[in-house]
Protein backbone atom coordinates (compact mmCIF):
# COMPACT_ATOMS: atom_id res chain seq x y z
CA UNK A 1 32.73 -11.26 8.99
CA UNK A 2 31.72 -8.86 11.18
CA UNK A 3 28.48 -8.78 13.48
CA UNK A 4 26.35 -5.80 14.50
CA UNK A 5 23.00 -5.68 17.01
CA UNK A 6 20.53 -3.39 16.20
CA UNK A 7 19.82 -1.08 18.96
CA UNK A 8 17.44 -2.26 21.63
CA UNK A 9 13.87 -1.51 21.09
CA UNK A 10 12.07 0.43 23.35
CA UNK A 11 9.31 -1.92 24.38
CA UNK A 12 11.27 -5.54 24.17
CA UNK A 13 14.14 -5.01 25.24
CA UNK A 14 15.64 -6.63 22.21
CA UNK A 15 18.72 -6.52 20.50
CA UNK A 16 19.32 -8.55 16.70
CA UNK A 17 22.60 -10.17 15.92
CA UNK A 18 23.32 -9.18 12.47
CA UNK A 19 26.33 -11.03 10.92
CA UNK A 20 27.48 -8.83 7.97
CA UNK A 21 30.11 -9.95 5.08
CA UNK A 22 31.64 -8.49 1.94
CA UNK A 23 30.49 -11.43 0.06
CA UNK A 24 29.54 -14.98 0.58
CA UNK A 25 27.52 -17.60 -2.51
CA UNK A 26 24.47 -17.21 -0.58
CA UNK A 27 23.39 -15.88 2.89
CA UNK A 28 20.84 -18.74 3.07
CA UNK A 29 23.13 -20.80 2.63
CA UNK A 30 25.82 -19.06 5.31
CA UNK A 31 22.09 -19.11 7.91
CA UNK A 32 21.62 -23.06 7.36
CA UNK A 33 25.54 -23.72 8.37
CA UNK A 34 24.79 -21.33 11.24
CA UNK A 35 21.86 -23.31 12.34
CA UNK A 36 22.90 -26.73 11.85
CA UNK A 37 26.03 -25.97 13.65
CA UNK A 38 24.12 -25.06 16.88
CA UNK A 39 20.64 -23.62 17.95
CA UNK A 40 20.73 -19.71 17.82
CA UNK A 41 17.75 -17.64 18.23
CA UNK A 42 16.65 -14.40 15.48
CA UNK A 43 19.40 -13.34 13.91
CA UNK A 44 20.48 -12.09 10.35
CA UNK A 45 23.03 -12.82 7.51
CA UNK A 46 23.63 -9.65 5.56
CA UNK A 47 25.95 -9.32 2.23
CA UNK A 48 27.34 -6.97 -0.13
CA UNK A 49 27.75 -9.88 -2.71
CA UNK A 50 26.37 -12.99 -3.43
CA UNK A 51 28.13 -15.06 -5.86
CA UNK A 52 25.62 -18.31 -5.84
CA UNK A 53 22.56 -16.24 -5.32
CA UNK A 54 18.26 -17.79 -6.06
CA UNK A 55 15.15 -16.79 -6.60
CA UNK A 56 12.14 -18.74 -6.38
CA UNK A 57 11.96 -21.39 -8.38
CA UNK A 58 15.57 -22.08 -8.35
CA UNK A 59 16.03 -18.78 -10.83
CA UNK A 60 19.25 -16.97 -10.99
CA UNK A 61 19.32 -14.38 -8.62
CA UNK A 62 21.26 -10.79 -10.04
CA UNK A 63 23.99 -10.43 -7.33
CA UNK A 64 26.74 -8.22 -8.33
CA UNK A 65 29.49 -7.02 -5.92
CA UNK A 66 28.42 -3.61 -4.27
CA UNK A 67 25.52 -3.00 -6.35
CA UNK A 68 22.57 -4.51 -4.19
CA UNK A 69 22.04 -5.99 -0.48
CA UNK A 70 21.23 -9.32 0.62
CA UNK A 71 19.61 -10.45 3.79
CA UNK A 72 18.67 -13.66 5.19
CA UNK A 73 16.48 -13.19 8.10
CA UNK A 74 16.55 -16.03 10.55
CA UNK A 75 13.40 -16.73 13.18
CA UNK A 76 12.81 -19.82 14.85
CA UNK A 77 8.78 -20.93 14.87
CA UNK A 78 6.56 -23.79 15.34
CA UNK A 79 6.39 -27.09 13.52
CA UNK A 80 3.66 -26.38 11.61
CA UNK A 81 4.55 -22.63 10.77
CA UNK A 82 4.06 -21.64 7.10
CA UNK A 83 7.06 -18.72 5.93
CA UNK A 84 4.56 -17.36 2.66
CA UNK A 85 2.86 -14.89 5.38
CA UNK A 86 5.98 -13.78 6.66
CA UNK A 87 7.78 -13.82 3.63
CA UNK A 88 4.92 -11.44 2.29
CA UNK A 89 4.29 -9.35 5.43
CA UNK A 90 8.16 -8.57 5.31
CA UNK A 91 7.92 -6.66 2.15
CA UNK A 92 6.50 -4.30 3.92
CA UNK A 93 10.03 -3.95 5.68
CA UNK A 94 12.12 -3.50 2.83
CA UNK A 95 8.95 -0.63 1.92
CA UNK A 96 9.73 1.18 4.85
CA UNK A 97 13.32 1.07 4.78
CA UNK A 98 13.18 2.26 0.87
CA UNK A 99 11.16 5.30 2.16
CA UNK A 100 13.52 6.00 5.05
CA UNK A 101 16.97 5.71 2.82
CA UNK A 102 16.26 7.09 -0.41
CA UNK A 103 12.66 8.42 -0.39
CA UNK A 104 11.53 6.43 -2.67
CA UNK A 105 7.67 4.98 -2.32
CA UNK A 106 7.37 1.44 -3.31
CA UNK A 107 4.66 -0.77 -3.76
CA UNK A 108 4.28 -4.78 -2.93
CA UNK A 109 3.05 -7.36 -5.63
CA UNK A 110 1.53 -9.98 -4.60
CA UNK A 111 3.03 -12.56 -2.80
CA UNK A 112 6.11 -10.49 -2.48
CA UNK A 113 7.73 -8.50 -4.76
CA UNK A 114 8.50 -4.85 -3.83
CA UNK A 115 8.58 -2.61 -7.05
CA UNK A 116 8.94 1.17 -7.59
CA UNK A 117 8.12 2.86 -10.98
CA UNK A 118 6.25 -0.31 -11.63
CA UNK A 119 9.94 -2.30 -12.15
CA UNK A 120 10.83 -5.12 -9.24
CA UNK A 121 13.56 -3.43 -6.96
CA UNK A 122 13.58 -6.23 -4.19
CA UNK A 123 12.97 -9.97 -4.06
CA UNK A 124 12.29 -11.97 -1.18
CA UNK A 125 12.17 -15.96 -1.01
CA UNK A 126 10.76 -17.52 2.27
CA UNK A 127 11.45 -21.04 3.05
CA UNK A 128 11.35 -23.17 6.30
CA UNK A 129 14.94 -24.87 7.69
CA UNK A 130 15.36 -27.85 10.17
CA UNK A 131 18.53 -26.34 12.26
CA UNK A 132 20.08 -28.73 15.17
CA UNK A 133 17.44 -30.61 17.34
CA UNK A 134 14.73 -30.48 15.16
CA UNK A 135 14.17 -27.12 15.67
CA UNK A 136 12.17 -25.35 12.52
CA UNK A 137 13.35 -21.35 11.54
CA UNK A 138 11.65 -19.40 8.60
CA UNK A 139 14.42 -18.14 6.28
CA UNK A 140 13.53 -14.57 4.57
CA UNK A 141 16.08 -14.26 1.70
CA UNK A 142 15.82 -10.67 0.89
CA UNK A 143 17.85 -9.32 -2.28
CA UNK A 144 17.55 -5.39 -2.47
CA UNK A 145 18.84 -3.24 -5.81
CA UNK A 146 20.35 -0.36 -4.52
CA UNK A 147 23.21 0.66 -6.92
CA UNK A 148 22.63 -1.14 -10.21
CA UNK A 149 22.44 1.19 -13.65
CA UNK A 150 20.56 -0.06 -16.25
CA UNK A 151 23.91 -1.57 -18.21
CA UNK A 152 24.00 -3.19 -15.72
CA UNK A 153 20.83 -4.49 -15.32
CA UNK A 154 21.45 -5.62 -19.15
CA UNK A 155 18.30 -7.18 -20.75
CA UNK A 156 16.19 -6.81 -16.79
CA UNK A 157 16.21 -3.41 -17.33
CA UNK A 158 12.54 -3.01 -18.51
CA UNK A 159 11.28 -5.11 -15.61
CA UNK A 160 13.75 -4.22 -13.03
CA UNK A 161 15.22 -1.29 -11.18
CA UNK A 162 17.85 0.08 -8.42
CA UNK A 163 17.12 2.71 -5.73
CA UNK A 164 20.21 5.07 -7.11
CA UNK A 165 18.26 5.19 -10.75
CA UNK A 166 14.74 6.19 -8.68
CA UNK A 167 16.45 8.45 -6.13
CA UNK A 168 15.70 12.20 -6.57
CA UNK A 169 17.53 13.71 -4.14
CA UNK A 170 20.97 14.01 -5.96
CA UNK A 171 22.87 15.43 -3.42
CA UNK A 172 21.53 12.27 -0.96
CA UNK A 173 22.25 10.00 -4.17
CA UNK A 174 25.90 11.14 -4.33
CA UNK A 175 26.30 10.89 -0.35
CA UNK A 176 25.49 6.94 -0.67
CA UNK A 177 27.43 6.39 -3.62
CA UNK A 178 30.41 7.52 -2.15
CA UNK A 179 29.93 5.24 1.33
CA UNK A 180 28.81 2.31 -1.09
CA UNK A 181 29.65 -0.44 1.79
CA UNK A 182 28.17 1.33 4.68
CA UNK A 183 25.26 1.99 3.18
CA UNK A 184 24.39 -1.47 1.82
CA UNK A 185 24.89 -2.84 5.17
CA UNK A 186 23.64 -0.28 7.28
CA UNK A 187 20.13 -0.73 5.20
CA UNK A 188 21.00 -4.36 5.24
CA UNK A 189 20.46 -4.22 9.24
CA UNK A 190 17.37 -1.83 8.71
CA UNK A 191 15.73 -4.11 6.91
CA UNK A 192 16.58 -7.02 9.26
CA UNK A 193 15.66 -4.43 12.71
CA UNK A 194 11.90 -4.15 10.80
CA UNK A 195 11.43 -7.48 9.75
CA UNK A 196 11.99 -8.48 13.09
CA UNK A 197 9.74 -6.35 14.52
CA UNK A 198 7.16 -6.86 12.35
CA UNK A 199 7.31 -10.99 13.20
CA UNK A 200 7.10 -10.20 16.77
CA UNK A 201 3.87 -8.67 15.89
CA UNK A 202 2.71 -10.98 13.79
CA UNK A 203 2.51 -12.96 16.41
CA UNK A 204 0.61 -10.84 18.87
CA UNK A 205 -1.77 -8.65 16.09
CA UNK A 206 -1.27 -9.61 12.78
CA UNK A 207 -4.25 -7.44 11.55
CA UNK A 208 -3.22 -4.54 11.29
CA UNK A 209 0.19 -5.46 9.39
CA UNK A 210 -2.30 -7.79 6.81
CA UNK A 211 -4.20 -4.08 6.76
CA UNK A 212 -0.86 -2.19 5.62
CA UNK A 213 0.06 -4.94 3.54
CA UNK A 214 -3.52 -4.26 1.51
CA UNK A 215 -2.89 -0.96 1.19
CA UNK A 216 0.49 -1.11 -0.21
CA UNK A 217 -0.40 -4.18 -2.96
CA UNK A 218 -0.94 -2.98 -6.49
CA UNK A 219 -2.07 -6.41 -7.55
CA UNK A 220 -5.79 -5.61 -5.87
CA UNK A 221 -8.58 -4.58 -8.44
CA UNK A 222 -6.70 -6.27 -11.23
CA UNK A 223 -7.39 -9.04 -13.34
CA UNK A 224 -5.07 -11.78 -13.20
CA UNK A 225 -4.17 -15.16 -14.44
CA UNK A 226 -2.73 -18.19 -11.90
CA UNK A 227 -2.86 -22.06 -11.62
CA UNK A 228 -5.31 -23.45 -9.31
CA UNK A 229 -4.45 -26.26 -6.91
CA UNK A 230 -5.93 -28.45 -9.44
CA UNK A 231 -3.39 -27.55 -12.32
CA UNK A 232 -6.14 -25.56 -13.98
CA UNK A 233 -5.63 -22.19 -15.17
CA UNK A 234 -7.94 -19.51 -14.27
CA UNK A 235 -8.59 -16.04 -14.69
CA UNK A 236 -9.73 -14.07 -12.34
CA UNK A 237 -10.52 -10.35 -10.08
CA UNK A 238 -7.93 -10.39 -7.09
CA UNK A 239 -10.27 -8.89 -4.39
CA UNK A 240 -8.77 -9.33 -1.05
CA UNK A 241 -5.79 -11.11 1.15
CA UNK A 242 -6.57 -13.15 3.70
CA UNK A 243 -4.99 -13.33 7.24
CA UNK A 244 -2.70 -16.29 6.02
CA UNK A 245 -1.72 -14.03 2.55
CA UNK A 246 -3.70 -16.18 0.57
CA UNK A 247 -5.04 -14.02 -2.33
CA UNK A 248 -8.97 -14.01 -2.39
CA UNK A 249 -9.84 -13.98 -6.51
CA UNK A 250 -12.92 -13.68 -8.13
CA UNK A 251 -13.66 -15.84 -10.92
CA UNK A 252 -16.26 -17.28 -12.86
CA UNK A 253 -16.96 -20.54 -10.78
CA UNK A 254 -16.49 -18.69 -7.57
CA UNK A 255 -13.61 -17.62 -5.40
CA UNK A 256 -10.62 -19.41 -5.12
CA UNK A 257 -7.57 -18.11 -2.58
CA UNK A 258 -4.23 -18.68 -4.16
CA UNK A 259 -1.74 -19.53 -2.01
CA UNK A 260 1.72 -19.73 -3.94
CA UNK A 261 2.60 -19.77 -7.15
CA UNK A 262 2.89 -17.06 -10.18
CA UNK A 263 0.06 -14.61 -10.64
CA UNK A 264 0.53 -12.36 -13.24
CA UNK A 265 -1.73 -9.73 -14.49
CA UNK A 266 -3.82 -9.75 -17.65
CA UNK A 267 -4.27 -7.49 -20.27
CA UNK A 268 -7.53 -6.36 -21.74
CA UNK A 269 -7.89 -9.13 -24.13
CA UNK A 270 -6.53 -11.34 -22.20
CA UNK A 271 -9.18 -10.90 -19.40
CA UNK A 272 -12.38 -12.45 -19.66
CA UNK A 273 -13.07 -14.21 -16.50
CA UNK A 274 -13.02 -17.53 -16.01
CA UNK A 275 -11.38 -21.07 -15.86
CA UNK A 276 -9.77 -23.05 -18.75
């Protein structure tokens, strides 16, 4: 293992431990020994492998050696803090860092998915964590393709993607694939630095980030298809996000805000609005 700190930003003063590691089974699960061993404040758990990696739902999570980065981003918060607006908001981190590394421009499905070319290139899975004392911490478990090919992405290939296949600066392209380690975890700590400072202000002005956020989802406009609180399916317009990333849909018997679960989008005839 070997830990970084970002450098200090300008306004807070603030450095972020960042504890980086050729590979580990999971860095949410190297983040929970961290925290139940003692009480730390932010820090980050960053990986060039994860042999035990998950997705939501318990799912599989692709995780080859050298081929993607993996970030658990650790924050402590209140008792009654909720990590799906977070989880969500942080997207926009991984965004960013996309744009800054390989020029790529990525867009965010909603609750969190970050895709490019329409395929998912990044995951994230937010959870809350009791560490030692009682003390609550979100968990952002961020998996990033960077270096995947489409063998390698076997039968994902039509759904997912890697920022090497997307890149189109070649001479950029080769540069990274030659300094393979350095570059996973130097955008592994990137995309810890912005999370972080997107948290800190969440808590201070988290319009403007649920503003970007907007901007940057492709599931706005479309019709899509999710399971109400209820257990009902319904169909639906996704208009809006609300301040807590709840998506605002239109439907037949009104507007219902979707909180978690799977929305997927519908197809023409699949579409006619409504509730079953």
């Amino acid at each position: 293992m070997k830990t970084f700190y970002t450098k200090k930003y300008a306004k807070q003063g603030r450095q972020l431990p960042c504890f980086c590691f050729r590979s580990v089974d999971s860095t949410n699960t190297v983040a929970r020994a961290f925290v139940a061993e003692r009480s730390r404040d932010v820090f980050a758990v960053i990986s060039r492998e994860q042999t035990a990696g998950r997705g939501r739902y318990g799912r599989k999570f692709l995780s080859l050696a050298d081929r993607g980065t993996f970030v658990t981003y650790v924050r402590p918060v209140g008792k009654d803090a909720d990590a799906a607006p977070l989880g969500a908001l942080c997207a926009l981190a991984v965004r960013q860092t996309l744009a800054e590394f390989f020029g790529i421009d990525a867009l965010l499905k909603w609750p969190n998915d970050v895709l490019a070319d329409g395929r998912k290139i990044c995951g994230i899975l937010p959870e809350c964590v009791f560490g030692k004392d009682g003390v609550r911490f979100v968990f952002l478990g961020i998996g990033v393709n960077l270096f995947y090919t489409e063998e390698e992405l076997g039968d994902l290939h039509d759904i997912a993607t890697s920022a090497t296949l997307l890149c189109a600066d070649k001479d950029l392209k080769c540069r990274y694939c030659k300094n393979r380690a350095k570059t996973l975890i130097d955008f592994g700590i990137r995309v810890a630095q912005l999370c972080d400072e997107l948290c800190e202000q969440y808590e201070s002005s988290p319009e403007e980030l649920w503003e970007r956020y907007s901007a940057s989802l492709v599931t706005l406009g479309k019709t899509v298809s999710f399971t109400a609180e209820d257990g009902t399916r319904c169909v639906g317009k996704a208009v809006a996000v609300r301040n807590d990333g709840a998506l605002a849909t239109e439907c037949v018997d009104g507007v219902h805000f979707v909180r978690w679960g799977e929305v997927t989008q519908c197809f023409p005839e699949e579409s006619e609005s409504g509730a079953e």
